[in-house]
ModelCIF file with pLDDT and N, C-alpha, C, O atoms, coordinates in Angstrom:
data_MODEL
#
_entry.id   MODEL 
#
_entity.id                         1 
_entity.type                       polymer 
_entity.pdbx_number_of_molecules   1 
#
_entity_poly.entity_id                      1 
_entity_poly.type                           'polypeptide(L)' 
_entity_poly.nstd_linkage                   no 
_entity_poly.nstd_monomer                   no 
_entity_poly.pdbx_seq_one_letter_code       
;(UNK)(UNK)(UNK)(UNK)(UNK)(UNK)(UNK)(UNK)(UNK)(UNK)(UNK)(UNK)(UNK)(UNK)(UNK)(UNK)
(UNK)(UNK)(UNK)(UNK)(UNK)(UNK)(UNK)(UNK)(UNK)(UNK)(UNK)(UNK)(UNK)(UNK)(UNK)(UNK)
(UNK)(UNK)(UNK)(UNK)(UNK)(UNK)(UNK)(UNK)(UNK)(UNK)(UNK)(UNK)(UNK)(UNK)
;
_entity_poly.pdbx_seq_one_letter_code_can   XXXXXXXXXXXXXXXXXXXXXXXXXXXXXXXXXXXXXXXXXXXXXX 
_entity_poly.pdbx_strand_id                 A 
#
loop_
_entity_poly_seq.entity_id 
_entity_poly_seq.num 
_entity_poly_seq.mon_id 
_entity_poly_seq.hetero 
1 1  UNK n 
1 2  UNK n 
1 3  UNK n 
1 4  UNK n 
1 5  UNK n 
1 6  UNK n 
1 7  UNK n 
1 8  UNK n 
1 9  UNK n 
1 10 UNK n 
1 11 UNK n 
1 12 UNK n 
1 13 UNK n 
1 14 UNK n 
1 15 UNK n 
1 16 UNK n 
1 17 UNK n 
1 18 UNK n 
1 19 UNK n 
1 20 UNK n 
1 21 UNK n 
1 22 UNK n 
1 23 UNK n 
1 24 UNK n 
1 25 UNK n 
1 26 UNK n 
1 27 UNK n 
1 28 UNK n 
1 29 UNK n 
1 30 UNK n 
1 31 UNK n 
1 32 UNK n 
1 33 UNK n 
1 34 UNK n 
1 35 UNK n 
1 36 UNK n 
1 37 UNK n 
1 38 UNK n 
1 39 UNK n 
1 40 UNK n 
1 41 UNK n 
1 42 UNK n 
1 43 UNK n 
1 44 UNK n 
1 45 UNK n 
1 46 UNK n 
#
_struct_asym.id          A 
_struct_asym.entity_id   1 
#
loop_
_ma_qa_metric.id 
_ma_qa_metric.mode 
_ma_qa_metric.name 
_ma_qa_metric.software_group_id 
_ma_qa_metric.type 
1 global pLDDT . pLDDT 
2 local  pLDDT . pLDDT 
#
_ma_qa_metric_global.metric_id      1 
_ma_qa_metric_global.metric_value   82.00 
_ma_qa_metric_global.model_id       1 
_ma_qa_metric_global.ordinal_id     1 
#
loop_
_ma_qa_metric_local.label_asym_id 
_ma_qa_metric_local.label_comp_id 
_ma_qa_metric_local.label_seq_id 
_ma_qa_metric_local.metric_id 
_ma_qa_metric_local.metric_value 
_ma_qa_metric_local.model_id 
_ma_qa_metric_local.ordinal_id 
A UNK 1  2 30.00 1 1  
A UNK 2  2 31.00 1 2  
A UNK 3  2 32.00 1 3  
A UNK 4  2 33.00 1 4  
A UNK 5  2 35.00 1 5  
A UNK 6  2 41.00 1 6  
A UNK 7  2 48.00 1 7  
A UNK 8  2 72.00 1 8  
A UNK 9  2 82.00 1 9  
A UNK 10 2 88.00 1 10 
A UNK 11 2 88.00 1 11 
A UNK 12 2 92.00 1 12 
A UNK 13 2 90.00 1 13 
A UNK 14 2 92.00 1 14 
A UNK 15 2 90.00 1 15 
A UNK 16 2 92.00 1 16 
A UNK 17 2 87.00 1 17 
A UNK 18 2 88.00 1 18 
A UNK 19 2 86.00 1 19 
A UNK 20 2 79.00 1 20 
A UNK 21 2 75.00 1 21 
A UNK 22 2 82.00 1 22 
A UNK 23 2 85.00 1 23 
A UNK 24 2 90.00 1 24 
A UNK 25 2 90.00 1 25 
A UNK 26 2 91.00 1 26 
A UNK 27 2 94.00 1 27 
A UNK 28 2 94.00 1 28 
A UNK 29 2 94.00 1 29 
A UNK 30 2 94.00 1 30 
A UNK 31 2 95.00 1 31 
A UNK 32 2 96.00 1 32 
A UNK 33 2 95.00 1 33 
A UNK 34 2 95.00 1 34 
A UNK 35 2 95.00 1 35 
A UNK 36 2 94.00 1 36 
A UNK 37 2 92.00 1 37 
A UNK 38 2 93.00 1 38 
A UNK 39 2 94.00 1 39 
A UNK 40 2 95.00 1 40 
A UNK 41 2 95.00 1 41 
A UNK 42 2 94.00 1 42 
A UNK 43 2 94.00 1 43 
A UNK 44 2 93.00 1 44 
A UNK 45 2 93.00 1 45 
A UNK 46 2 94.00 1 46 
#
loop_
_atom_site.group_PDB 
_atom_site.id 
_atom_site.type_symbol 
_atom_site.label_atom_id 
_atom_site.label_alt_id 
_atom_site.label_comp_id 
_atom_site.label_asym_id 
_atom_site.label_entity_id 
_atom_site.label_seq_id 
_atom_site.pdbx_PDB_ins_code 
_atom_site.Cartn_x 
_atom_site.Cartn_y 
_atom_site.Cartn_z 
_atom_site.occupancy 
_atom_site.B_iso_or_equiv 
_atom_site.pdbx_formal_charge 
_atom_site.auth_seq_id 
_atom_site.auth_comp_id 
_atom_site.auth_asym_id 
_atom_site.auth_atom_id 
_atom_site.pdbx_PDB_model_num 
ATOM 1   N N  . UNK A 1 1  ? 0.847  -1.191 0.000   1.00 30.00 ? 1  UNK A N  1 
ATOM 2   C CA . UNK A 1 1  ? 0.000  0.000  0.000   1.00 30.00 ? 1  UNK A CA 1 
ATOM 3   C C  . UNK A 1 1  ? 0.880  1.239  0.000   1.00 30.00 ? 1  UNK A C  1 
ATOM 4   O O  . UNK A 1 1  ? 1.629  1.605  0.906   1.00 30.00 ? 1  UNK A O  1 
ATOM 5   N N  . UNK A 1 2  ? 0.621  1.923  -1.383  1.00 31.00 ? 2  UNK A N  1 
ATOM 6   C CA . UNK A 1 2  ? 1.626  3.306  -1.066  1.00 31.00 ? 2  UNK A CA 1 
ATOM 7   C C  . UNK A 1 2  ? 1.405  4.079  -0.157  1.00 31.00 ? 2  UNK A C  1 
ATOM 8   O O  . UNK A 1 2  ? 2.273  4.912  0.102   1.00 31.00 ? 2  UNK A O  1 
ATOM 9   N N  . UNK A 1 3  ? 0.011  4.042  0.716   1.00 32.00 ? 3  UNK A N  1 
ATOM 10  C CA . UNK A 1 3  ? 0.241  5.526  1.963   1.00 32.00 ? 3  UNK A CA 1 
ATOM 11  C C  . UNK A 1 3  ? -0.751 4.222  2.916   1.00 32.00 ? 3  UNK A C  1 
ATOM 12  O O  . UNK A 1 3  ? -1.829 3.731  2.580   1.00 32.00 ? 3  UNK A O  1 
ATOM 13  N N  . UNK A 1 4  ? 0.037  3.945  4.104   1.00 33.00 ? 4  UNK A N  1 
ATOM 14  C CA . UNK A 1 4  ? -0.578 3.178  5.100   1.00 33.00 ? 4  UNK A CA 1 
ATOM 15  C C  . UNK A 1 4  ? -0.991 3.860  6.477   1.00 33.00 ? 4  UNK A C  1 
ATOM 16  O O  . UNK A 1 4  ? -0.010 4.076  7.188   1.00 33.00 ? 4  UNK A O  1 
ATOM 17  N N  . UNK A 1 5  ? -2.108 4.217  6.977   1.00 35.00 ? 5  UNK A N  1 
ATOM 18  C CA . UNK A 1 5  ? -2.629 4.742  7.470   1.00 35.00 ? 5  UNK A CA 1 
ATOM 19  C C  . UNK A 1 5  ? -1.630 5.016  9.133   1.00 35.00 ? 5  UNK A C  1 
ATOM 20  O O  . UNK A 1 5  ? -1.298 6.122  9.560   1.00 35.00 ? 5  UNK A O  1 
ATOM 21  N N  . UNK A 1 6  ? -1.364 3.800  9.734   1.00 41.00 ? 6  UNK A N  1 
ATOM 22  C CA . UNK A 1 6  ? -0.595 3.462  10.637  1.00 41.00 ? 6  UNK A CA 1 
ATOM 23  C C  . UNK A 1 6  ? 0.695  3.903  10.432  1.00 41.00 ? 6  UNK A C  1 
ATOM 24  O O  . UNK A 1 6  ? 1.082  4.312  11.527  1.00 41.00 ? 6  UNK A O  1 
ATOM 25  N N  . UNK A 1 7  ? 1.521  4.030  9.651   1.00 48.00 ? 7  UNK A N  1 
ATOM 26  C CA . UNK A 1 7  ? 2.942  4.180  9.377   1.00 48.00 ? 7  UNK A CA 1 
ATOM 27  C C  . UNK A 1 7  ? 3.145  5.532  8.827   1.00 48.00 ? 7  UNK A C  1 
ATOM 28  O O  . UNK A 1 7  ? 4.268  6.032  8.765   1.00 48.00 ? 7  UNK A O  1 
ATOM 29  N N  . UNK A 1 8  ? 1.869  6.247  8.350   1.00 72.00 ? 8  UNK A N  1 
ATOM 30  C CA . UNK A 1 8  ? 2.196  7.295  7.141   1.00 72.00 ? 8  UNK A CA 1 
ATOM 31  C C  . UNK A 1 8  ? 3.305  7.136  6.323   1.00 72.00 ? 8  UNK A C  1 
ATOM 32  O O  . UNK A 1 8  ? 4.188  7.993  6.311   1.00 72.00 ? 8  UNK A O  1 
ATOM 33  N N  . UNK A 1 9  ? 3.377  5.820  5.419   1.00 82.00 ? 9  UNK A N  1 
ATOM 34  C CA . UNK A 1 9  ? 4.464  5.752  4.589   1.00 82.00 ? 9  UNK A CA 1 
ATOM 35  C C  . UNK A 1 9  ? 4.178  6.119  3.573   1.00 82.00 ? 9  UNK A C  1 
ATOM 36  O O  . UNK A 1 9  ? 2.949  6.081  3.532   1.00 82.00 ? 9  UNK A O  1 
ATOM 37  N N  . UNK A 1 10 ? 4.777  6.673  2.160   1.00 88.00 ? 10 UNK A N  1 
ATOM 38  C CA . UNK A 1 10 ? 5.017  6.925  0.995   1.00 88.00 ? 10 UNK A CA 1 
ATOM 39  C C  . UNK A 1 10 ? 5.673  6.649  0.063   1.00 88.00 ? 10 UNK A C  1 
ATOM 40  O O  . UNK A 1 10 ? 6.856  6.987  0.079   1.00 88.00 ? 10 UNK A O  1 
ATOM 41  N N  . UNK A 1 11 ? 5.275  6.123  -0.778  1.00 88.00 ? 11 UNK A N  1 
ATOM 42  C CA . UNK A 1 11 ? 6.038  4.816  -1.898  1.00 88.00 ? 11 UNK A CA 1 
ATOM 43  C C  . UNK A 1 11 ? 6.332  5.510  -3.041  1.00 88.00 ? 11 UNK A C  1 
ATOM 44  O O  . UNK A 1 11 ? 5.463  6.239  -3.518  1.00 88.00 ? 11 UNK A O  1 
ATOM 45  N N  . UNK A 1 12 ? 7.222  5.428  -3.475  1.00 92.00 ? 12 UNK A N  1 
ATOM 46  C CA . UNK A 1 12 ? 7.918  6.325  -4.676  1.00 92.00 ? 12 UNK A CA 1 
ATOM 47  C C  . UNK A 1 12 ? 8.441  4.842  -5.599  1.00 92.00 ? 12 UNK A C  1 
ATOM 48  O O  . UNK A 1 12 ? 9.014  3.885  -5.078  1.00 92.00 ? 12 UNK A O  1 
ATOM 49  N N  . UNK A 1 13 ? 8.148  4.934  -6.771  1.00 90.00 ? 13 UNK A N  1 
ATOM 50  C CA . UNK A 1 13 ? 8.427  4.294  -7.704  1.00 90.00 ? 13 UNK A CA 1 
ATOM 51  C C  . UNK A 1 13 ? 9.352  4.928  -8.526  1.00 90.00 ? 13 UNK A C  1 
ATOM 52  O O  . UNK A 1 13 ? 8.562  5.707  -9.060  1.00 90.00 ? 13 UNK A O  1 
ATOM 53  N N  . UNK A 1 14 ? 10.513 5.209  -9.076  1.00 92.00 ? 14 UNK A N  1 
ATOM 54  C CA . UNK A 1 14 ? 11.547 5.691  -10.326 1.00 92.00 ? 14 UNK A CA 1 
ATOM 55  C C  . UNK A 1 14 ? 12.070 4.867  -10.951 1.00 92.00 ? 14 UNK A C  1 
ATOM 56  O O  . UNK A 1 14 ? 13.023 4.125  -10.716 1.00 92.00 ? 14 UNK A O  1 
ATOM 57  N N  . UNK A 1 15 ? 11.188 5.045  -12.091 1.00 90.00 ? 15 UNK A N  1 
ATOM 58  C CA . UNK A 1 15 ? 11.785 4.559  -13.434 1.00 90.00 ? 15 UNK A CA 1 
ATOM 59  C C  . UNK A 1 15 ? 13.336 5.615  -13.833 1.00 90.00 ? 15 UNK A C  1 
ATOM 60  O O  . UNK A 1 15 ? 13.346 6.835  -13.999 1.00 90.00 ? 15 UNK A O  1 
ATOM 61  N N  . UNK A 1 16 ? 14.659 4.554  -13.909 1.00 92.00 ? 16 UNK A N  1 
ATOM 62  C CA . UNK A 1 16 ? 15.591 5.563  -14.751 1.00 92.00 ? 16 UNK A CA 1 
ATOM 63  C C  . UNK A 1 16 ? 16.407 5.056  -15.523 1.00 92.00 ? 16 UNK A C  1 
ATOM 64  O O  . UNK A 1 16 ? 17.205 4.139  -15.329 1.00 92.00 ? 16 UNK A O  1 
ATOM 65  N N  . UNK A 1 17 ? 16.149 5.827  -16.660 1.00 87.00 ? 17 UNK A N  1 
ATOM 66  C CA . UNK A 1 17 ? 16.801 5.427  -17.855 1.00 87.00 ? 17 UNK A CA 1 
ATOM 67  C C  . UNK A 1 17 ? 18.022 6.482  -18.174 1.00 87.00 ? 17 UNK A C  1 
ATOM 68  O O  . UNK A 1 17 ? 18.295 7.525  -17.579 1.00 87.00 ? 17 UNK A O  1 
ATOM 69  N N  . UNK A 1 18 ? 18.619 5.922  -19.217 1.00 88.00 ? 18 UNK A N  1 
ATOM 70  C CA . UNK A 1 18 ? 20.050 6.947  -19.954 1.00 88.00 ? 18 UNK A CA 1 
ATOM 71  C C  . UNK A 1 18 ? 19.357 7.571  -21.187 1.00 88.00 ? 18 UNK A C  1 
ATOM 72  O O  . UNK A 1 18 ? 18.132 7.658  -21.280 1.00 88.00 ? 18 UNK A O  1 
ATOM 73  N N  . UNK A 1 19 ? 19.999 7.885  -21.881 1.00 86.00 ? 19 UNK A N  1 
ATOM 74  C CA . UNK A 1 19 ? 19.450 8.855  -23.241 1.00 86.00 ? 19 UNK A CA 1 
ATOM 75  C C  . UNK A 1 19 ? 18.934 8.184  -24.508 1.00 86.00 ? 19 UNK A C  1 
ATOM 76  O O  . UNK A 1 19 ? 18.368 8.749  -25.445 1.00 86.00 ? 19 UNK A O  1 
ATOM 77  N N  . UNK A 1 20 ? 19.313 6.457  -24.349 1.00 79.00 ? 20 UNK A N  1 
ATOM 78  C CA . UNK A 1 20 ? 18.513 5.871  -25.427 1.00 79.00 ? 20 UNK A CA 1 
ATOM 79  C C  . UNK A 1 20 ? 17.683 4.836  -24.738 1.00 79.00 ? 20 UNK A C  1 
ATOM 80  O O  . UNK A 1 20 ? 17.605 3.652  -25.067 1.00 79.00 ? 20 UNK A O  1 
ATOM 81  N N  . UNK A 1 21 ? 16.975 5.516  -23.586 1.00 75.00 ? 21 UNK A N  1 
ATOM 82  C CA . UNK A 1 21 ? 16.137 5.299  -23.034 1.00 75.00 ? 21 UNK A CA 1 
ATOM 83  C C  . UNK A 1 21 ? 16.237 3.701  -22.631 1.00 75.00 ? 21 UNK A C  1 
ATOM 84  O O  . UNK A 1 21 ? 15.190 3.054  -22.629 1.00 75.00 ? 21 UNK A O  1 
ATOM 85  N N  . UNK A 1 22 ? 17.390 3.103  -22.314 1.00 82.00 ? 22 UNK A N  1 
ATOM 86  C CA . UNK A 1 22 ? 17.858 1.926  -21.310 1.00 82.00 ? 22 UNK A CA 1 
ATOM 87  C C  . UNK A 1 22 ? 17.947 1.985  -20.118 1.00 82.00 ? 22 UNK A C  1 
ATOM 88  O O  . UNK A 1 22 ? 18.716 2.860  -19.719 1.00 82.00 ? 22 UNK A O  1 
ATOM 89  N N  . UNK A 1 23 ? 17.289 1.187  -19.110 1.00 85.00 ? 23 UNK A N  1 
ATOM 90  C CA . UNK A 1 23 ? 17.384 1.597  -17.961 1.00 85.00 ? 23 UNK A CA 1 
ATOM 91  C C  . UNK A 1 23 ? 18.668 1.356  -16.916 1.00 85.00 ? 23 UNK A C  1 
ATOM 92  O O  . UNK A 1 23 ? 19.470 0.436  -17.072 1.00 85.00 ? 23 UNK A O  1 
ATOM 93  N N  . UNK A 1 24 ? 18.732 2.256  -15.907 1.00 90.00 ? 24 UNK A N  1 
ATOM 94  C CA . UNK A 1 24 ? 19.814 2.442  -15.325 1.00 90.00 ? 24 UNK A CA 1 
ATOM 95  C C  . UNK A 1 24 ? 20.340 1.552  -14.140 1.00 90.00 ? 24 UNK A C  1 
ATOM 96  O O  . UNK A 1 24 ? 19.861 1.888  -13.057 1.00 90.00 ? 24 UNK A O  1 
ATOM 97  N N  . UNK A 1 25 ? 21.384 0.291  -14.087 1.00 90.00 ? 25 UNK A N  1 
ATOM 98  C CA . UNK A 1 25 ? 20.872 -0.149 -13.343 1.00 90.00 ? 25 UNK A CA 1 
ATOM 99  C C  . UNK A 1 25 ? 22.358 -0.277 -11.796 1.00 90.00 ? 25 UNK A C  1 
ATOM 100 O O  . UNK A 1 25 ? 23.577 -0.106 -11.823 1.00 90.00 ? 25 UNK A O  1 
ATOM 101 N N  . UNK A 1 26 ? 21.574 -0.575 -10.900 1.00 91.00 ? 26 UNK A N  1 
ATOM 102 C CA . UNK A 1 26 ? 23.207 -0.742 -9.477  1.00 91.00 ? 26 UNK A CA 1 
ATOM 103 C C  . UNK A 1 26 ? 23.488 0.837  -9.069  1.00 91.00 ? 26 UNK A C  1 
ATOM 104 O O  . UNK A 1 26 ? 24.578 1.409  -9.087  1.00 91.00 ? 26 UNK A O  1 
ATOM 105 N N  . UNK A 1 27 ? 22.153 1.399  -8.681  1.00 94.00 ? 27 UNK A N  1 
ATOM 106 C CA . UNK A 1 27 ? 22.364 2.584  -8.261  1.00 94.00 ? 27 UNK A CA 1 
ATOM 107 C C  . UNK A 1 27 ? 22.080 2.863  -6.883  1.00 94.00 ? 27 UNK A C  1 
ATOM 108 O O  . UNK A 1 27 ? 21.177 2.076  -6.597  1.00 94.00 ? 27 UNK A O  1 
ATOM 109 N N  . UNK A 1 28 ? 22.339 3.512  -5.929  1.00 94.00 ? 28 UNK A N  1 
ATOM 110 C CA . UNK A 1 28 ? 22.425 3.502  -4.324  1.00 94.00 ? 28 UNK A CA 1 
ATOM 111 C C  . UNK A 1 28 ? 21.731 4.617  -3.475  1.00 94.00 ? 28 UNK A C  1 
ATOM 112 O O  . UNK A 1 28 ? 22.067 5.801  -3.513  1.00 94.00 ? 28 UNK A O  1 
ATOM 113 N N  . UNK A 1 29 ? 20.700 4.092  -2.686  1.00 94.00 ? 29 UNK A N  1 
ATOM 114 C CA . UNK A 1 29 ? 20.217 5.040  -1.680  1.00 94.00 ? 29 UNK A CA 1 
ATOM 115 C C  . UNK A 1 29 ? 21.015 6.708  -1.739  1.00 94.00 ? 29 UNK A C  1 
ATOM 116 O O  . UNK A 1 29 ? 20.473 7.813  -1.738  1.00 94.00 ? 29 UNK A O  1 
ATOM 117 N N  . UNK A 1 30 ? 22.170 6.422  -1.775  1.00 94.00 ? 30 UNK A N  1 
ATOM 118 C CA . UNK A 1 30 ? 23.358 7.925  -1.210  1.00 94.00 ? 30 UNK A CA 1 
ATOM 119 C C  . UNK A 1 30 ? 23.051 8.150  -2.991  1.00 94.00 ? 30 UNK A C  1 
ATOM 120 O O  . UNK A 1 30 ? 23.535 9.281  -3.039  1.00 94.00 ? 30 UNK A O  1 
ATOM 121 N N  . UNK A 1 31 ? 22.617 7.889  -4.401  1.00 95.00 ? 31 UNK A N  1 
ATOM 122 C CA . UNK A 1 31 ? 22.308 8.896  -5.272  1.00 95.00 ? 31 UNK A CA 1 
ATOM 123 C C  . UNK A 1 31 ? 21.226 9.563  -5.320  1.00 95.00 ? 31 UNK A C  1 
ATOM 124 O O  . UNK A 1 31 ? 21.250 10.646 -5.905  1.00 95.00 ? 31 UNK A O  1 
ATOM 125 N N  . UNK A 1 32 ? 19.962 9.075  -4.699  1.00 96.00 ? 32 UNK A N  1 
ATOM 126 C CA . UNK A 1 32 ? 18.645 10.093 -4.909  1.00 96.00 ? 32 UNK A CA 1 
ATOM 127 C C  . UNK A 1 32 ? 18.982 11.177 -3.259  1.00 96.00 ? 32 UNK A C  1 
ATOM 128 O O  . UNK A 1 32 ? 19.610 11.072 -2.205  1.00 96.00 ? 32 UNK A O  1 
ATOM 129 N N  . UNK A 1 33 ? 17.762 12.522 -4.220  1.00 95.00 ? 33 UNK A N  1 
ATOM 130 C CA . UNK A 1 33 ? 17.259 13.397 -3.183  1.00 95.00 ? 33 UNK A CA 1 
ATOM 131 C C  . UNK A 1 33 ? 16.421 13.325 -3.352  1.00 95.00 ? 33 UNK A C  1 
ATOM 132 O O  . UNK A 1 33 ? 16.060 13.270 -4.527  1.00 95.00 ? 33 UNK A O  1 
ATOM 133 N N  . UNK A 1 34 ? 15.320 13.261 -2.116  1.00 95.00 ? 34 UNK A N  1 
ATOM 134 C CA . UNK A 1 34 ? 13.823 13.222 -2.190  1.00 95.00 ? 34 UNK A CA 1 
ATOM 135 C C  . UNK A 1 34 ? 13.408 14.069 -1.291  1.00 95.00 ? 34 UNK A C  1 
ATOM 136 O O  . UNK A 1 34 ? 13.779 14.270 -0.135  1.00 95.00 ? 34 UNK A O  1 
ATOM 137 N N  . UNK A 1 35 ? 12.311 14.716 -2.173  1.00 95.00 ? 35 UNK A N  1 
ATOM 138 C CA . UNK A 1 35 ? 11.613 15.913 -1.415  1.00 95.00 ? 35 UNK A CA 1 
ATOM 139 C C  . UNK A 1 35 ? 10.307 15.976 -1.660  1.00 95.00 ? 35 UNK A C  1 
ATOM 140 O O  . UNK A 1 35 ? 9.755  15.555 -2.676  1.00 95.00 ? 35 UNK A O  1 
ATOM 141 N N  . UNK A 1 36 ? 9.589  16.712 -0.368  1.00 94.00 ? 36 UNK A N  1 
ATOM 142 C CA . UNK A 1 36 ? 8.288  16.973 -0.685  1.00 94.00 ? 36 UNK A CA 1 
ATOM 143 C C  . UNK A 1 36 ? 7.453  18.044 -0.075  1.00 94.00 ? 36 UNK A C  1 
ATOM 144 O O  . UNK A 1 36 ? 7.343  18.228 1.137   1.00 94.00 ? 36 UNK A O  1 
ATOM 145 N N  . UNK A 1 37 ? 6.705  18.938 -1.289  1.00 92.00 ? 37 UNK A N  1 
ATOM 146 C CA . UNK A 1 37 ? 6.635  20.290 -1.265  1.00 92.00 ? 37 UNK A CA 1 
ATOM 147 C C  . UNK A 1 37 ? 7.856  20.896 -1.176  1.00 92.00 ? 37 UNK A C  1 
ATOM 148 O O  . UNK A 1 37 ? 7.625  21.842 -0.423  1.00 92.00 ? 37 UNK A O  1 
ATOM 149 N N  . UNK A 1 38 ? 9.034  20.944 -1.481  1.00 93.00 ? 38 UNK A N  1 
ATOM 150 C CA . UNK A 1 38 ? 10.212 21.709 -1.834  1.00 93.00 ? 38 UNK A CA 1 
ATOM 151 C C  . UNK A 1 38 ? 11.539 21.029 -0.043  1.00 93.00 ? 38 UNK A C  1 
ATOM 152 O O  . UNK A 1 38 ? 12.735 21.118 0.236   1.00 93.00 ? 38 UNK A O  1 
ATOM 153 N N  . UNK A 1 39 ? 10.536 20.554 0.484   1.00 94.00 ? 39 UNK A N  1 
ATOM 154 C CA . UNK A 1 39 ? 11.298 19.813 2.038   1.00 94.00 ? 39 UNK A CA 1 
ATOM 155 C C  . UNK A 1 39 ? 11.706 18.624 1.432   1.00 94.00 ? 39 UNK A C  1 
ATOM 156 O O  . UNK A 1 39 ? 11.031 17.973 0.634   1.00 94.00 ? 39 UNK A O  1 
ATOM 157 N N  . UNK A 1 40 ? 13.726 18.144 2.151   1.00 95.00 ? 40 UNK A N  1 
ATOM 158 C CA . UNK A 1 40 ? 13.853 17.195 1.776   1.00 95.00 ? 40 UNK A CA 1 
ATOM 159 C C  . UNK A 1 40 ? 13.347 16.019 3.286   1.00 95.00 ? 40 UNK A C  1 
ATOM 160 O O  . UNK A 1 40 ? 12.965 16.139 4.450   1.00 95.00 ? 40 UNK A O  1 
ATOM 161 N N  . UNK A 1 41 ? 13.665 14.931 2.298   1.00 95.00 ? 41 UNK A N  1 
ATOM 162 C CA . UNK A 1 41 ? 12.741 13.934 3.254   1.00 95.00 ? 41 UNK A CA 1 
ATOM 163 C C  . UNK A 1 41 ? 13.901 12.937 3.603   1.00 95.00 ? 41 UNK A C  1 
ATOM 164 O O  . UNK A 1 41 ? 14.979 13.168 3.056   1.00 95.00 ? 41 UNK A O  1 
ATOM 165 N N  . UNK A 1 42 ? 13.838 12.137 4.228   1.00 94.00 ? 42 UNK A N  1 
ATOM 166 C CA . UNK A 1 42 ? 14.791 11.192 4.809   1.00 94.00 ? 42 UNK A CA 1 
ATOM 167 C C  . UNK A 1 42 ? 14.215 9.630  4.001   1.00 94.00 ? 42 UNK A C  1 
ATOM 168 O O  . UNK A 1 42 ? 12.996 9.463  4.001   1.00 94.00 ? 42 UNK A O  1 
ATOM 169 N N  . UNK A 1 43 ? 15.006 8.653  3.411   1.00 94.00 ? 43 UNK A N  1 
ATOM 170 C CA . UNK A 1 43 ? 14.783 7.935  2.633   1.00 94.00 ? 43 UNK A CA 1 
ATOM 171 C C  . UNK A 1 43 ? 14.611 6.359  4.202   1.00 94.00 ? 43 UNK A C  1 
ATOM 172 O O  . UNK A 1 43 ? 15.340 6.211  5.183   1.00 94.00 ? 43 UNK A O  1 
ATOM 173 N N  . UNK A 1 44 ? 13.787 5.794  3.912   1.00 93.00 ? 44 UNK A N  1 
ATOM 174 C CA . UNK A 1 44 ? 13.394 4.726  4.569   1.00 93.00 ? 44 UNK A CA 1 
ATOM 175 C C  . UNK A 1 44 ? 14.090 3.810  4.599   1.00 93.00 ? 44 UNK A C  1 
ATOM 176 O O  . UNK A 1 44 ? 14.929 3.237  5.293   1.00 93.00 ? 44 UNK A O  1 
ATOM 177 N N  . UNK A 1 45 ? 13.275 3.748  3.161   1.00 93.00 ? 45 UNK A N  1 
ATOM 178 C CA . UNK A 1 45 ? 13.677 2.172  2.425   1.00 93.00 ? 45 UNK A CA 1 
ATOM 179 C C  . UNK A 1 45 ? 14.462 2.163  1.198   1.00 93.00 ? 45 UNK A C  1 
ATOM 180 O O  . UNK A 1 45 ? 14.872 3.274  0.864   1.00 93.00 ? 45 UNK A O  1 
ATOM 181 N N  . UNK A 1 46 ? 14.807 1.077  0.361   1.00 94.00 ? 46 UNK A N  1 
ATOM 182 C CA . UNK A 1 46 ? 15.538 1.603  -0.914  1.00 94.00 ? 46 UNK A CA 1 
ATOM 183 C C  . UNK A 1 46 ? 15.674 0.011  -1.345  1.00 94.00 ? 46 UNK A C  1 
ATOM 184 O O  . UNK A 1 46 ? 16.231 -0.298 -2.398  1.00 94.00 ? 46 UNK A O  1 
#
C-alpha cells in the first residue's frame, strides 16, 4: 500500500533510464534526493 494509514508511509516508484532510453541499473540510496513540497525527506527504504 503506497500511503498506510498506521505508518504514514510513501512509496515512490523511479523509473531511470540513460538517453537511449535503457534503464539504469546498481544505483544507491546515497544517489537520490527526495523531497516533498520543496522539504527534503529522509529515505526509509531503498
Amino acid at each position: 500500500a503506497t500511503l498506510r494509514a498506521h505508518t504514514q508511509l510513501v512509496v515512490v516508484d523511479v523509473v531511470v533510464t540513460d538517453k537511449s532510453q535503457n534503464p539504469v541499473r546498481n544505483l544507491k540510496a546515497s544517489d537520490f534526493t527526495l523531497l516533498e513540497s520543496g522539504q527534503p525527506q529522509q529515505i526509509k527504504s531503498f
